[in-house]
N, C-alpha and C. Protein backbone atom coordinates (compact mmCIF):
# COMPACT_ATOMS: atom_id res chain seq x y z
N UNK A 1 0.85 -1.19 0.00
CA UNK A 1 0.00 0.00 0.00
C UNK A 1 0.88 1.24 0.00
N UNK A 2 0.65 2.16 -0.63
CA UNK A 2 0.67 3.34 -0.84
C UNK A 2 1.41 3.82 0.89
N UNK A 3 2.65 4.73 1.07
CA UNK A 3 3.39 5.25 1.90
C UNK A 3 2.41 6.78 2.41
N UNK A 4 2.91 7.03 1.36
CA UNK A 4 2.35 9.06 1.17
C UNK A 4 1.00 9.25 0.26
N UNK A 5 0.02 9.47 1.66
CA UNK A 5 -1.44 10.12 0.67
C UNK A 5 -1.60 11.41 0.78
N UNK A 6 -1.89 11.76 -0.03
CA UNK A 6 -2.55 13.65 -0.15
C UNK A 6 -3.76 13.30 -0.31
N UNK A 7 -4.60 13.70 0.48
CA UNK A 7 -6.39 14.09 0.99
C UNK A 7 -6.53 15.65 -0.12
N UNK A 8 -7.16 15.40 -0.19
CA UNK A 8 -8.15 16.54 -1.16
C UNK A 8 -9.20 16.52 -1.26
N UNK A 9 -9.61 17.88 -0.15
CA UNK A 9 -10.82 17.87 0.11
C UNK A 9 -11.32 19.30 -0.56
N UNK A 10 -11.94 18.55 -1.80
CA UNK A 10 -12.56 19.77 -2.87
C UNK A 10 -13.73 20.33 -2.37
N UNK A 11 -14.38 20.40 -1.58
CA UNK A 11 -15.69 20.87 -0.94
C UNK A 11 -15.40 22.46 -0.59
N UNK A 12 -16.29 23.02 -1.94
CA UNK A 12 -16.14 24.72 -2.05
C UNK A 12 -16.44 25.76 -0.30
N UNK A 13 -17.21 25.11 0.11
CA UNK A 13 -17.28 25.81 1.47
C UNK A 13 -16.48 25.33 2.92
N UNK A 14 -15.77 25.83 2.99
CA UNK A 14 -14.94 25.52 4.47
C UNK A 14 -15.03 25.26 4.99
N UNK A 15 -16.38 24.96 6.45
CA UNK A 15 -17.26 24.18 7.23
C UNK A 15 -16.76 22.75 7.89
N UNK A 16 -16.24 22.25 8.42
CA UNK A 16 -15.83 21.59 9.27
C UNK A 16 -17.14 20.65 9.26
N UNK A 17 -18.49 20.68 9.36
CA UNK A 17 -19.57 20.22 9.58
C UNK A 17 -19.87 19.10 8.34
N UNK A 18 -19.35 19.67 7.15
CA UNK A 18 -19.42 18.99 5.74
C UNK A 18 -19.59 17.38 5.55
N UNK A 19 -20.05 16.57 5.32
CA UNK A 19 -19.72 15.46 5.13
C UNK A 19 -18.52 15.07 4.13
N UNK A 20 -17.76 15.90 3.76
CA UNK A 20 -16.62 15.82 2.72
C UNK A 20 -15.41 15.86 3.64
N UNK A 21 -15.42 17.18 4.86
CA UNK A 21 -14.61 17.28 5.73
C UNK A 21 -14.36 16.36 6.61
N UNK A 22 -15.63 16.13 7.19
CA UNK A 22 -15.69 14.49 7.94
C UNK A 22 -15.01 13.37 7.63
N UNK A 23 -15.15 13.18 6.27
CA UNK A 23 -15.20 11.66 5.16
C UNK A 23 -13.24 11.97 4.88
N UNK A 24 -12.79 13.34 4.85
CA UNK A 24 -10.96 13.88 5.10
C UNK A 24 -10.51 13.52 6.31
N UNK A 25 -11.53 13.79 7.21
CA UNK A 25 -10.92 13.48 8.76
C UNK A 25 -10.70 12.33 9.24
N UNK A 26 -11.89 11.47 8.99
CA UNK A 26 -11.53 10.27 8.72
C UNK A 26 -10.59 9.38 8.36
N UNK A 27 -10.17 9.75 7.15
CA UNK A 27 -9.31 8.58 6.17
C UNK A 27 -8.24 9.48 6.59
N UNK A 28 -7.84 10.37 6.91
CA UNK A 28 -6.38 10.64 7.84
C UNK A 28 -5.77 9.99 8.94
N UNK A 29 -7.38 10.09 9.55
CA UNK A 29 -7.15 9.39 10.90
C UNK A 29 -6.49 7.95 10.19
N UNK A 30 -7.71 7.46 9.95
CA UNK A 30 -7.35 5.90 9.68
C UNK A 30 -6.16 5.36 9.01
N UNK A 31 -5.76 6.31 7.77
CA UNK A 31 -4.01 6.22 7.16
C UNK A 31 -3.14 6.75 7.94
N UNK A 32 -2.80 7.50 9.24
CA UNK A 32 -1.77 7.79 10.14
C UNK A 32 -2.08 6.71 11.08
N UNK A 33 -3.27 6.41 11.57
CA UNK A 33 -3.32 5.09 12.22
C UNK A 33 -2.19 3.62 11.89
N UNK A 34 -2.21 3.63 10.91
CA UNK A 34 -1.48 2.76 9.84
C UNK A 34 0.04 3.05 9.86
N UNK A 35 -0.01 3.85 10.04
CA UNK A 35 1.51 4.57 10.13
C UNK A 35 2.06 5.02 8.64
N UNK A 36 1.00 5.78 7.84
CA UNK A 36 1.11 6.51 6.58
C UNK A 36 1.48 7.84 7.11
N UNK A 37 2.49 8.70 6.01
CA UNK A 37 2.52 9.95 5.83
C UNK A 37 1.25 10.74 5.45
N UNK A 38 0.69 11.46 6.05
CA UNK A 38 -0.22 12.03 5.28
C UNK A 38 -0.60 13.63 5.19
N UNK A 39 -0.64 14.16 4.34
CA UNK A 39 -0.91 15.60 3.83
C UNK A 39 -2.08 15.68 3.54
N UNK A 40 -2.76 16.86 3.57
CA UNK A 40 -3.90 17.23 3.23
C UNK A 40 -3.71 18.83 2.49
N UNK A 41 -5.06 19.03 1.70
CA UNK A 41 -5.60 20.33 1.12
C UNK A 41 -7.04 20.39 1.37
N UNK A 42 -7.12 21.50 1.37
CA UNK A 42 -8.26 22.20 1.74
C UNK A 42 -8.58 22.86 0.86
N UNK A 43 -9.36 22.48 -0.67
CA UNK A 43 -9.59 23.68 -1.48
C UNK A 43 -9.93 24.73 -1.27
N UNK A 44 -11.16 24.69 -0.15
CA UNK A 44 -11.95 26.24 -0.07
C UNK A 44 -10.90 26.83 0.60
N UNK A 45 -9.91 26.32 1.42
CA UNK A 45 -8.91 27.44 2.15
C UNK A 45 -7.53 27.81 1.38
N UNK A 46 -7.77 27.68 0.12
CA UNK A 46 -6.56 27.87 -1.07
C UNK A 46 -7.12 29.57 -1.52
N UNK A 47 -5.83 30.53 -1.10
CA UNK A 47 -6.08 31.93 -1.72
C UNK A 47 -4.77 32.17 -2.34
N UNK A 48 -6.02 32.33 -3.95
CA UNK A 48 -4.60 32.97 -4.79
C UNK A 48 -5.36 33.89 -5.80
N UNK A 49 -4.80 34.46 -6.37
CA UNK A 49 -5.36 35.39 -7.45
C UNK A 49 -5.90 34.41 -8.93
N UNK A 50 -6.87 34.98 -9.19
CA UNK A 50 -7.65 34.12 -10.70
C UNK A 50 -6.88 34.63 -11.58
N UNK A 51 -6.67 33.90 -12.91
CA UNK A 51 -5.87 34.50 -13.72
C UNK A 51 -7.11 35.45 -14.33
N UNK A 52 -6.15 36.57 -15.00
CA UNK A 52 -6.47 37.34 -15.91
C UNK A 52 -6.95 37.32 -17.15
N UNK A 53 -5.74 36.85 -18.05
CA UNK A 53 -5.57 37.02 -19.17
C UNK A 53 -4.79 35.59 -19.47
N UNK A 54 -5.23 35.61 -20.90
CA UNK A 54 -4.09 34.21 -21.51
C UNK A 54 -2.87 33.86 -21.35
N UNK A 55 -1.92 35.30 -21.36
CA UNK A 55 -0.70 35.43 -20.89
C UNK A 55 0.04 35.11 -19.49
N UNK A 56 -0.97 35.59 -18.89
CA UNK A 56 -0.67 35.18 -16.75
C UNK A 56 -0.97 33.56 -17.45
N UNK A 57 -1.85 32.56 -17.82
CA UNK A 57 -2.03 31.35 -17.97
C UNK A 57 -0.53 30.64 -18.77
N UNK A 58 -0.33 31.06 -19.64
CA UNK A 58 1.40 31.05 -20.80
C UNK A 58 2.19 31.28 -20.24
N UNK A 59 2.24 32.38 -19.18
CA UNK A 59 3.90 32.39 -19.07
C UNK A 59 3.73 33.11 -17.44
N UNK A 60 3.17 32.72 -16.66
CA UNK A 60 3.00 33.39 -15.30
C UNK A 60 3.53 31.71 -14.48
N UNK A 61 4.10 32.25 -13.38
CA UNK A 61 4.47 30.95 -12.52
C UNK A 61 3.40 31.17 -11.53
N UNK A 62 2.95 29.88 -10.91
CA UNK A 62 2.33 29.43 -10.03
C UNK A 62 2.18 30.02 -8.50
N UNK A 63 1.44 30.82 -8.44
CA UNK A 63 1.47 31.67 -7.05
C UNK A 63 2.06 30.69 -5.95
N UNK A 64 2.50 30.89 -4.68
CA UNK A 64 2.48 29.78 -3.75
C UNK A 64 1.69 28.58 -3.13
N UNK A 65 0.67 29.09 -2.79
CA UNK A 65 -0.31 27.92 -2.74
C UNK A 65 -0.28 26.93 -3.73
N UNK A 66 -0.69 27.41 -4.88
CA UNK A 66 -0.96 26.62 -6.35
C UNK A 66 0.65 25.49 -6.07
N UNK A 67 1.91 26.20 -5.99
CA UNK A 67 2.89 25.65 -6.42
C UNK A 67 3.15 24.89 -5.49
N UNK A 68 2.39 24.71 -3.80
CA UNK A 68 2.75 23.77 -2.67
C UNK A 68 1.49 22.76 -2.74
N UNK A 69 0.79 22.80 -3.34
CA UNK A 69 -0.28 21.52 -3.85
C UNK A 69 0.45 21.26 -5.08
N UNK A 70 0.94 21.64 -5.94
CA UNK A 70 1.60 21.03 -7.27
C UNK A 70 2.79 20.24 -6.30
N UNK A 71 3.58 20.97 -5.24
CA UNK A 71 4.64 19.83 -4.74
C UNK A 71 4.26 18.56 -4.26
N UNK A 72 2.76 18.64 -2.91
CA UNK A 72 2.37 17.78 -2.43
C UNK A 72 1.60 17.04 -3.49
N UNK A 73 1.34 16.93 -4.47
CA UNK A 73 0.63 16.14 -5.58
C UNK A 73 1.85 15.45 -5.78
N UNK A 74 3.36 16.18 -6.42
CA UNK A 74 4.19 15.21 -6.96
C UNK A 74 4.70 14.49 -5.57
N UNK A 75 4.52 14.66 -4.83
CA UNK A 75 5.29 13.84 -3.45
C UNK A 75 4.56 12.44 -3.17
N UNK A 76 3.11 12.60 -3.47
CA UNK A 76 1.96 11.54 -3.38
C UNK A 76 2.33 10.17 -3.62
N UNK A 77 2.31 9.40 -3.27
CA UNK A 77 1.64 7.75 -3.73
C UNK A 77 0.64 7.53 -4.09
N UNK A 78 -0.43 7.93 -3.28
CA UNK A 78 -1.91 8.00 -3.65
C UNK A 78 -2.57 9.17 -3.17
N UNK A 79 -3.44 9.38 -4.07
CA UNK A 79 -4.45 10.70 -3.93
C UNK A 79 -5.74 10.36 -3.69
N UNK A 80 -6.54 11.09 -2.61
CA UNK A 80 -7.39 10.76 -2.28
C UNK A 80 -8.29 12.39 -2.46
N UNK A 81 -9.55 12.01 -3.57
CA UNK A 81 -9.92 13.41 -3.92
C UNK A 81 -11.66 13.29 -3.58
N UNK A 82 -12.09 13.98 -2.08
CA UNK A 82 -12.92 14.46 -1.81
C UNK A 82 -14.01 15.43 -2.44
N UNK A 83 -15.36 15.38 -3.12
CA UNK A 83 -15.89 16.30 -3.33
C UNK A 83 -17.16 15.97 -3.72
N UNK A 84 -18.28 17.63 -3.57
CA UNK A 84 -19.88 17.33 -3.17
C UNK A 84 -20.40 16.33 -4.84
């Protein structure tokens, strides 16, 4: 089995109450239980600027956020992607 999971919990509203957040809290628990590495994201708590224009999309680098979920994606074994 899979070492390193990244949780991705795509559920647009932040809420802790969510059954998406729950269903993240969960399978953390249960894969560190295990003695897995595990990372998580929080889409709704990702702030970055929308692109603009075609150009910011062509030739703009990846704000920080964007570029520390692009790291924890390539770090992954398995991805685990939450959403309504």
């Amino acid at each position: 089995m899979a070492d390193r999971i990244l949780i991705i919990n795509g559920h647009p509203d932040p809420d802790p109450a969510h059954f998406c957040a729950a269903l993240a809290e969960a399978y953390a628990e249960a894969a560190t239980g295990a003695g897995k590495a595990v990372r998580r994201i929080d889409v709704a708590g990702l702030e970055f600027p929308i692109l603009r224009t075609k150009a910011e999309f062509e030739t703009g680098t990846p704000p920080p956020p964007i570029a520390a979920a692009q790291a924890d994606i390539e770090w992954a074994d398995h991805l685990v992607l939450i959403y309504p």
